[in-house]
Protein backbone atom coordinates (compact mmCIF):
# COMPACT_ATOMS: atom_id res chain seq x y z
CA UNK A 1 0.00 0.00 0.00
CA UNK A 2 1.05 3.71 -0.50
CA UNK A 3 2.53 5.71 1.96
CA UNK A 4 1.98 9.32 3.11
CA UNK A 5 4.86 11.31 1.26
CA UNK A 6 3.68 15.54 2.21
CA UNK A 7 4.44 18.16 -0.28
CA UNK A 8 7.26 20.68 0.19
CA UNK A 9 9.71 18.68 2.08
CA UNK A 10 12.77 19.34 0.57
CA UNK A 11 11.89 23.12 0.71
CA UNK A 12 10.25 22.56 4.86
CA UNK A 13 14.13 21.49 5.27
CA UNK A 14 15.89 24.12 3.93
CA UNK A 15 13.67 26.74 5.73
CA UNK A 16 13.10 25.11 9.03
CA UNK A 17 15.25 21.61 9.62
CA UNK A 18 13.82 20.87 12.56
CA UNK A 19 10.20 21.52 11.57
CA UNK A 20 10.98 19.28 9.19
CA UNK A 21 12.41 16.73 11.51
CA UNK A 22 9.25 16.73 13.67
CA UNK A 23 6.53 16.86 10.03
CA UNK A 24 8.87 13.25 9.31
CA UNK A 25 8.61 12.14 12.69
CA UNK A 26 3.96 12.62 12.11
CA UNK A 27 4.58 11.15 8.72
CA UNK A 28 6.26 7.92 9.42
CA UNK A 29 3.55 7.62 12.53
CA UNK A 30 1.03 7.81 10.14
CA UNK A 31 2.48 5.49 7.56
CA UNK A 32 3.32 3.06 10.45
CA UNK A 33 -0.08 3.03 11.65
CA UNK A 34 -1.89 2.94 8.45
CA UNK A 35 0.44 -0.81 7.60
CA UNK A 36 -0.81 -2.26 11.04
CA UNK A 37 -4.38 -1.63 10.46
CA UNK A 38 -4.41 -2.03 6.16
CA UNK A 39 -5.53 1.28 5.55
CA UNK A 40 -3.85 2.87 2.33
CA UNK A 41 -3.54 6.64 3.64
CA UNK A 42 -3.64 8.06 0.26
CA UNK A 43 -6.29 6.32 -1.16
CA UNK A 44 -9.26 4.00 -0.79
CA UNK A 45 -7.73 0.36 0.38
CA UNK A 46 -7.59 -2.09 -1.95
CA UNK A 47 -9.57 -5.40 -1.21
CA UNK A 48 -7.10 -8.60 -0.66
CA UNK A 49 -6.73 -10.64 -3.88
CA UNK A 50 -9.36 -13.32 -4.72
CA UNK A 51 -9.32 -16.22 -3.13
CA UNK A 52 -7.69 -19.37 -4.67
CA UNK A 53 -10.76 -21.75 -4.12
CA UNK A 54 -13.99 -23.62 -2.25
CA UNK A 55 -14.78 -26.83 -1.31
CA UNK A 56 -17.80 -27.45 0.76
CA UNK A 57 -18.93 -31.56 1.64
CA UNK A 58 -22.17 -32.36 3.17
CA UNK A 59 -23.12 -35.15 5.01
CA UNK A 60 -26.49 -35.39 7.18
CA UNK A 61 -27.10 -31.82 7.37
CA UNK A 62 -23.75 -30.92 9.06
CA UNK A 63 -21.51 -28.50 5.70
CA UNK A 64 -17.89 -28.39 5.78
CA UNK A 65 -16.49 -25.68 4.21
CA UNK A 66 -12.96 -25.12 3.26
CA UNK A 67 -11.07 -21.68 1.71
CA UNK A 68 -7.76 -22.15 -0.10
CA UNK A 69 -5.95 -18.86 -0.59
CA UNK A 70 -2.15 -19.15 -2.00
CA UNK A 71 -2.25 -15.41 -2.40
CA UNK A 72 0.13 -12.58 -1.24
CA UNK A 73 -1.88 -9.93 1.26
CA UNK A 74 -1.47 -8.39 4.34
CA UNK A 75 -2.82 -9.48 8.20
CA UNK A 76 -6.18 -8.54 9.15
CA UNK A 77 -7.74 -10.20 6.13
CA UNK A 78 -11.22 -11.69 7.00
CA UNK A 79 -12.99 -14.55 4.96
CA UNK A 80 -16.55 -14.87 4.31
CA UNK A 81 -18.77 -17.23 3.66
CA UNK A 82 -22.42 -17.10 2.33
CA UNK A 83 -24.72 -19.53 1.39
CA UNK A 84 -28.08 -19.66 -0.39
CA UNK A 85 -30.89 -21.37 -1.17
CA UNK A 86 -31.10 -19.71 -4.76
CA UNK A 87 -28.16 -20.01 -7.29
CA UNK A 88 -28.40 -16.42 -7.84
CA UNK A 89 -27.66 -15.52 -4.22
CA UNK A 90 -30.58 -13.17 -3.72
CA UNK A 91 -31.24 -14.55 -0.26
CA UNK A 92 -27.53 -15.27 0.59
CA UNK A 93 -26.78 -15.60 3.85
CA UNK A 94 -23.33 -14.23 5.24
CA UNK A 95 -20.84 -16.05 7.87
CA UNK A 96 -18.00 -13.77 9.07
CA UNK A 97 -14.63 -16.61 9.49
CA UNK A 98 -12.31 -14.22 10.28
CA UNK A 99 -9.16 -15.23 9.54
CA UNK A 100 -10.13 -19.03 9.43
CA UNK A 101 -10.64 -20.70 6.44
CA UNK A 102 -12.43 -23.44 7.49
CA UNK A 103 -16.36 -23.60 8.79
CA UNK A 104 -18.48 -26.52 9.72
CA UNK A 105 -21.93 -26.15 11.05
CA UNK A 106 -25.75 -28.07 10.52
CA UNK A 107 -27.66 -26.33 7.69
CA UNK A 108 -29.67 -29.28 6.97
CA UNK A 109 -29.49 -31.56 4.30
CA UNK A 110 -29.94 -28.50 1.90
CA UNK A 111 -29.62 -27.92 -1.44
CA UNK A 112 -27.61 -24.78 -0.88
CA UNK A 113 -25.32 -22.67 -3.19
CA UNK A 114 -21.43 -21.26 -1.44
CA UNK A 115 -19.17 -18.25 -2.08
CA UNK A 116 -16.80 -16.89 -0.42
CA UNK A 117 -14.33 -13.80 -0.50
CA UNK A 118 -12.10 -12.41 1.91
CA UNK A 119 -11.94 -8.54 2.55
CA UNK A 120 -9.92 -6.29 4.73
CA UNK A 121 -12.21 -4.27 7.89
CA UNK A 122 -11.31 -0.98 5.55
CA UNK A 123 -11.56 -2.25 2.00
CA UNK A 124 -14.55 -3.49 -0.34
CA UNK A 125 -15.08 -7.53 -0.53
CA UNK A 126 -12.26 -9.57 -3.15
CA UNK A 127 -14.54 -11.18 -6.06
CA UNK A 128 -16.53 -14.24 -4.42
CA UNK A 129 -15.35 -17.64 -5.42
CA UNK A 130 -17.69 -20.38 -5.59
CA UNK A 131 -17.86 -24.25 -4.75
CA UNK A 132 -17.53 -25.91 -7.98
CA UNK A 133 -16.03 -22.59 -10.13
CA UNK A 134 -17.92 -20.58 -12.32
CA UNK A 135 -21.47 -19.98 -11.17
CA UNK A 136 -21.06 -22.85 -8.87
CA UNK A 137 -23.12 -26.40 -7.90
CA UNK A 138 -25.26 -27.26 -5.34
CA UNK A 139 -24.53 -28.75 -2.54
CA UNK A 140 -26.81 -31.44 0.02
CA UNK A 141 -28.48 -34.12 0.03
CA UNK A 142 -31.87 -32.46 -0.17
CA UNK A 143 -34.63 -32.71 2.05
CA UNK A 144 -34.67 -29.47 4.37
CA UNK A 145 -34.87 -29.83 7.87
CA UNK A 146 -36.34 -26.87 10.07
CA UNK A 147 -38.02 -24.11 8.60
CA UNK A 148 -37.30 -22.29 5.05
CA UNK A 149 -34.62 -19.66 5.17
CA UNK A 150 -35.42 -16.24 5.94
CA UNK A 151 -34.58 -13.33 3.89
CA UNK A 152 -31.06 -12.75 3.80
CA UNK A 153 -30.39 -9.05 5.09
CA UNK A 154 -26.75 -8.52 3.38
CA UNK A 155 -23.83 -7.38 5.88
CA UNK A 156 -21.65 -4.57 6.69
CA UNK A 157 -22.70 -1.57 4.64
CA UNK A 158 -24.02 -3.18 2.02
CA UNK A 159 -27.90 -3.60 2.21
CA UNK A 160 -30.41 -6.32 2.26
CA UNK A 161 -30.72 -6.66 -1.62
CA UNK A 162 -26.87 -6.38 -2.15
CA UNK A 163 -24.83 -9.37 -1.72
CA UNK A 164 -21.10 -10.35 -1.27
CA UNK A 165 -20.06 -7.23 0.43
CA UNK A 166 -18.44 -8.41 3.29
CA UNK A 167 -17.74 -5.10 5.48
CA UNK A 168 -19.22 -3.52 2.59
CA UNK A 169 -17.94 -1.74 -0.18
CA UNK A 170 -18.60 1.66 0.70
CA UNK A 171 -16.99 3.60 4.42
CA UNK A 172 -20.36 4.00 5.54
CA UNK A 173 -24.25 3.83 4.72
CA UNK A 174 -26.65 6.43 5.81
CA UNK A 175 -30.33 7.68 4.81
CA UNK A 176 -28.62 11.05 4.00
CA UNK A 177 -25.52 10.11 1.71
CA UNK A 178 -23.68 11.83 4.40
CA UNK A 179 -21.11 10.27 6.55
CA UNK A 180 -22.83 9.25 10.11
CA UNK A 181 -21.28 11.76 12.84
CA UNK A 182 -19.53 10.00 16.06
CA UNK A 183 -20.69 12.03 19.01
């Protein structure tokens, strides 16, 4: 990722030396925070590269889900995971791993569609990946068990009708277009 380099240095250190010294001192804070916590201070951060691959099994209603990623990218990446009962993934369903890349849990015996992506907390979602390439293939032994899935309701900033956002591709959502206020 970029780092902070400030205008007028060279000329900062000919007038003043040790204004200069103490601007460098703020700069290379800044840059060393921004590296810890994968924020690009000059830019919007990029999302980490997609993910190699998924592999999901199923086997009386318990999935088992499994990310490779042979790709370069920094700590802090998070993978996700959705699932859906509609190849299209209009009612996906979103499970933050964190940095795992492995998730087992009882869905039923299914049929459900997978993706998953990873994203940093500050960047938009890498492109999904699906089980079985391409579009994907479903996965279960049919025969659902418990009630019909509910509307997905997206995650992060994204909203209920977008999916495969992750912590969302936009810094914030409001009613406004404005950035929410802390306070």
């Amino acid at each position: 990722m970029a780092n902070l380099n400030p205008r007028n240095m060279a000329y900062i250190r000919s007038i003043d030396p040790k204004l200069h010294e103490a601007l460098l001192d703020i700069v290379n804070a800044h840059n060393n925070i921004a590296r810890q916590v994968n924020a690009d201070p000059t830019s919007v951060t990029p999302p980490p590269p997609k993910i190699s691959g998924l592999n999901v099994v199923e086997k009386n209603g318990v999935f088992d889900a499994q990310i490779t990623d042979h790709s370069e990218f920094n700590r802090g990446a998070s993978y996700l995971l959705e699932y859906s009962d509609t190849p299209n993934f209009q009612n996906a369903h979103t499970v933050h791993l964190g940095p795992s890349r492995n998730w087992r849990g009882n869905l039923g015996a299914g049929p459900l569609h997978f993706r998953a992506y990873s994203a940093y907390g500050s960047s938009a979602p890498s492109e999904p990946v699906y089980h079985g390439g391409g579009s994907g293939i479903v996965v279960g032994s049919g025969g659902t068990v418990g009630p019909p899935m509910q509307q997905g309701m997206g995650s992060g900033t994204g909203s209920a009708t977008q999916t495969a956002q992750g912590f969302g591709s936009l810094p914030y959502r409001s009613s406004t277009g404005k950035a929410p206020t802390r306070g």
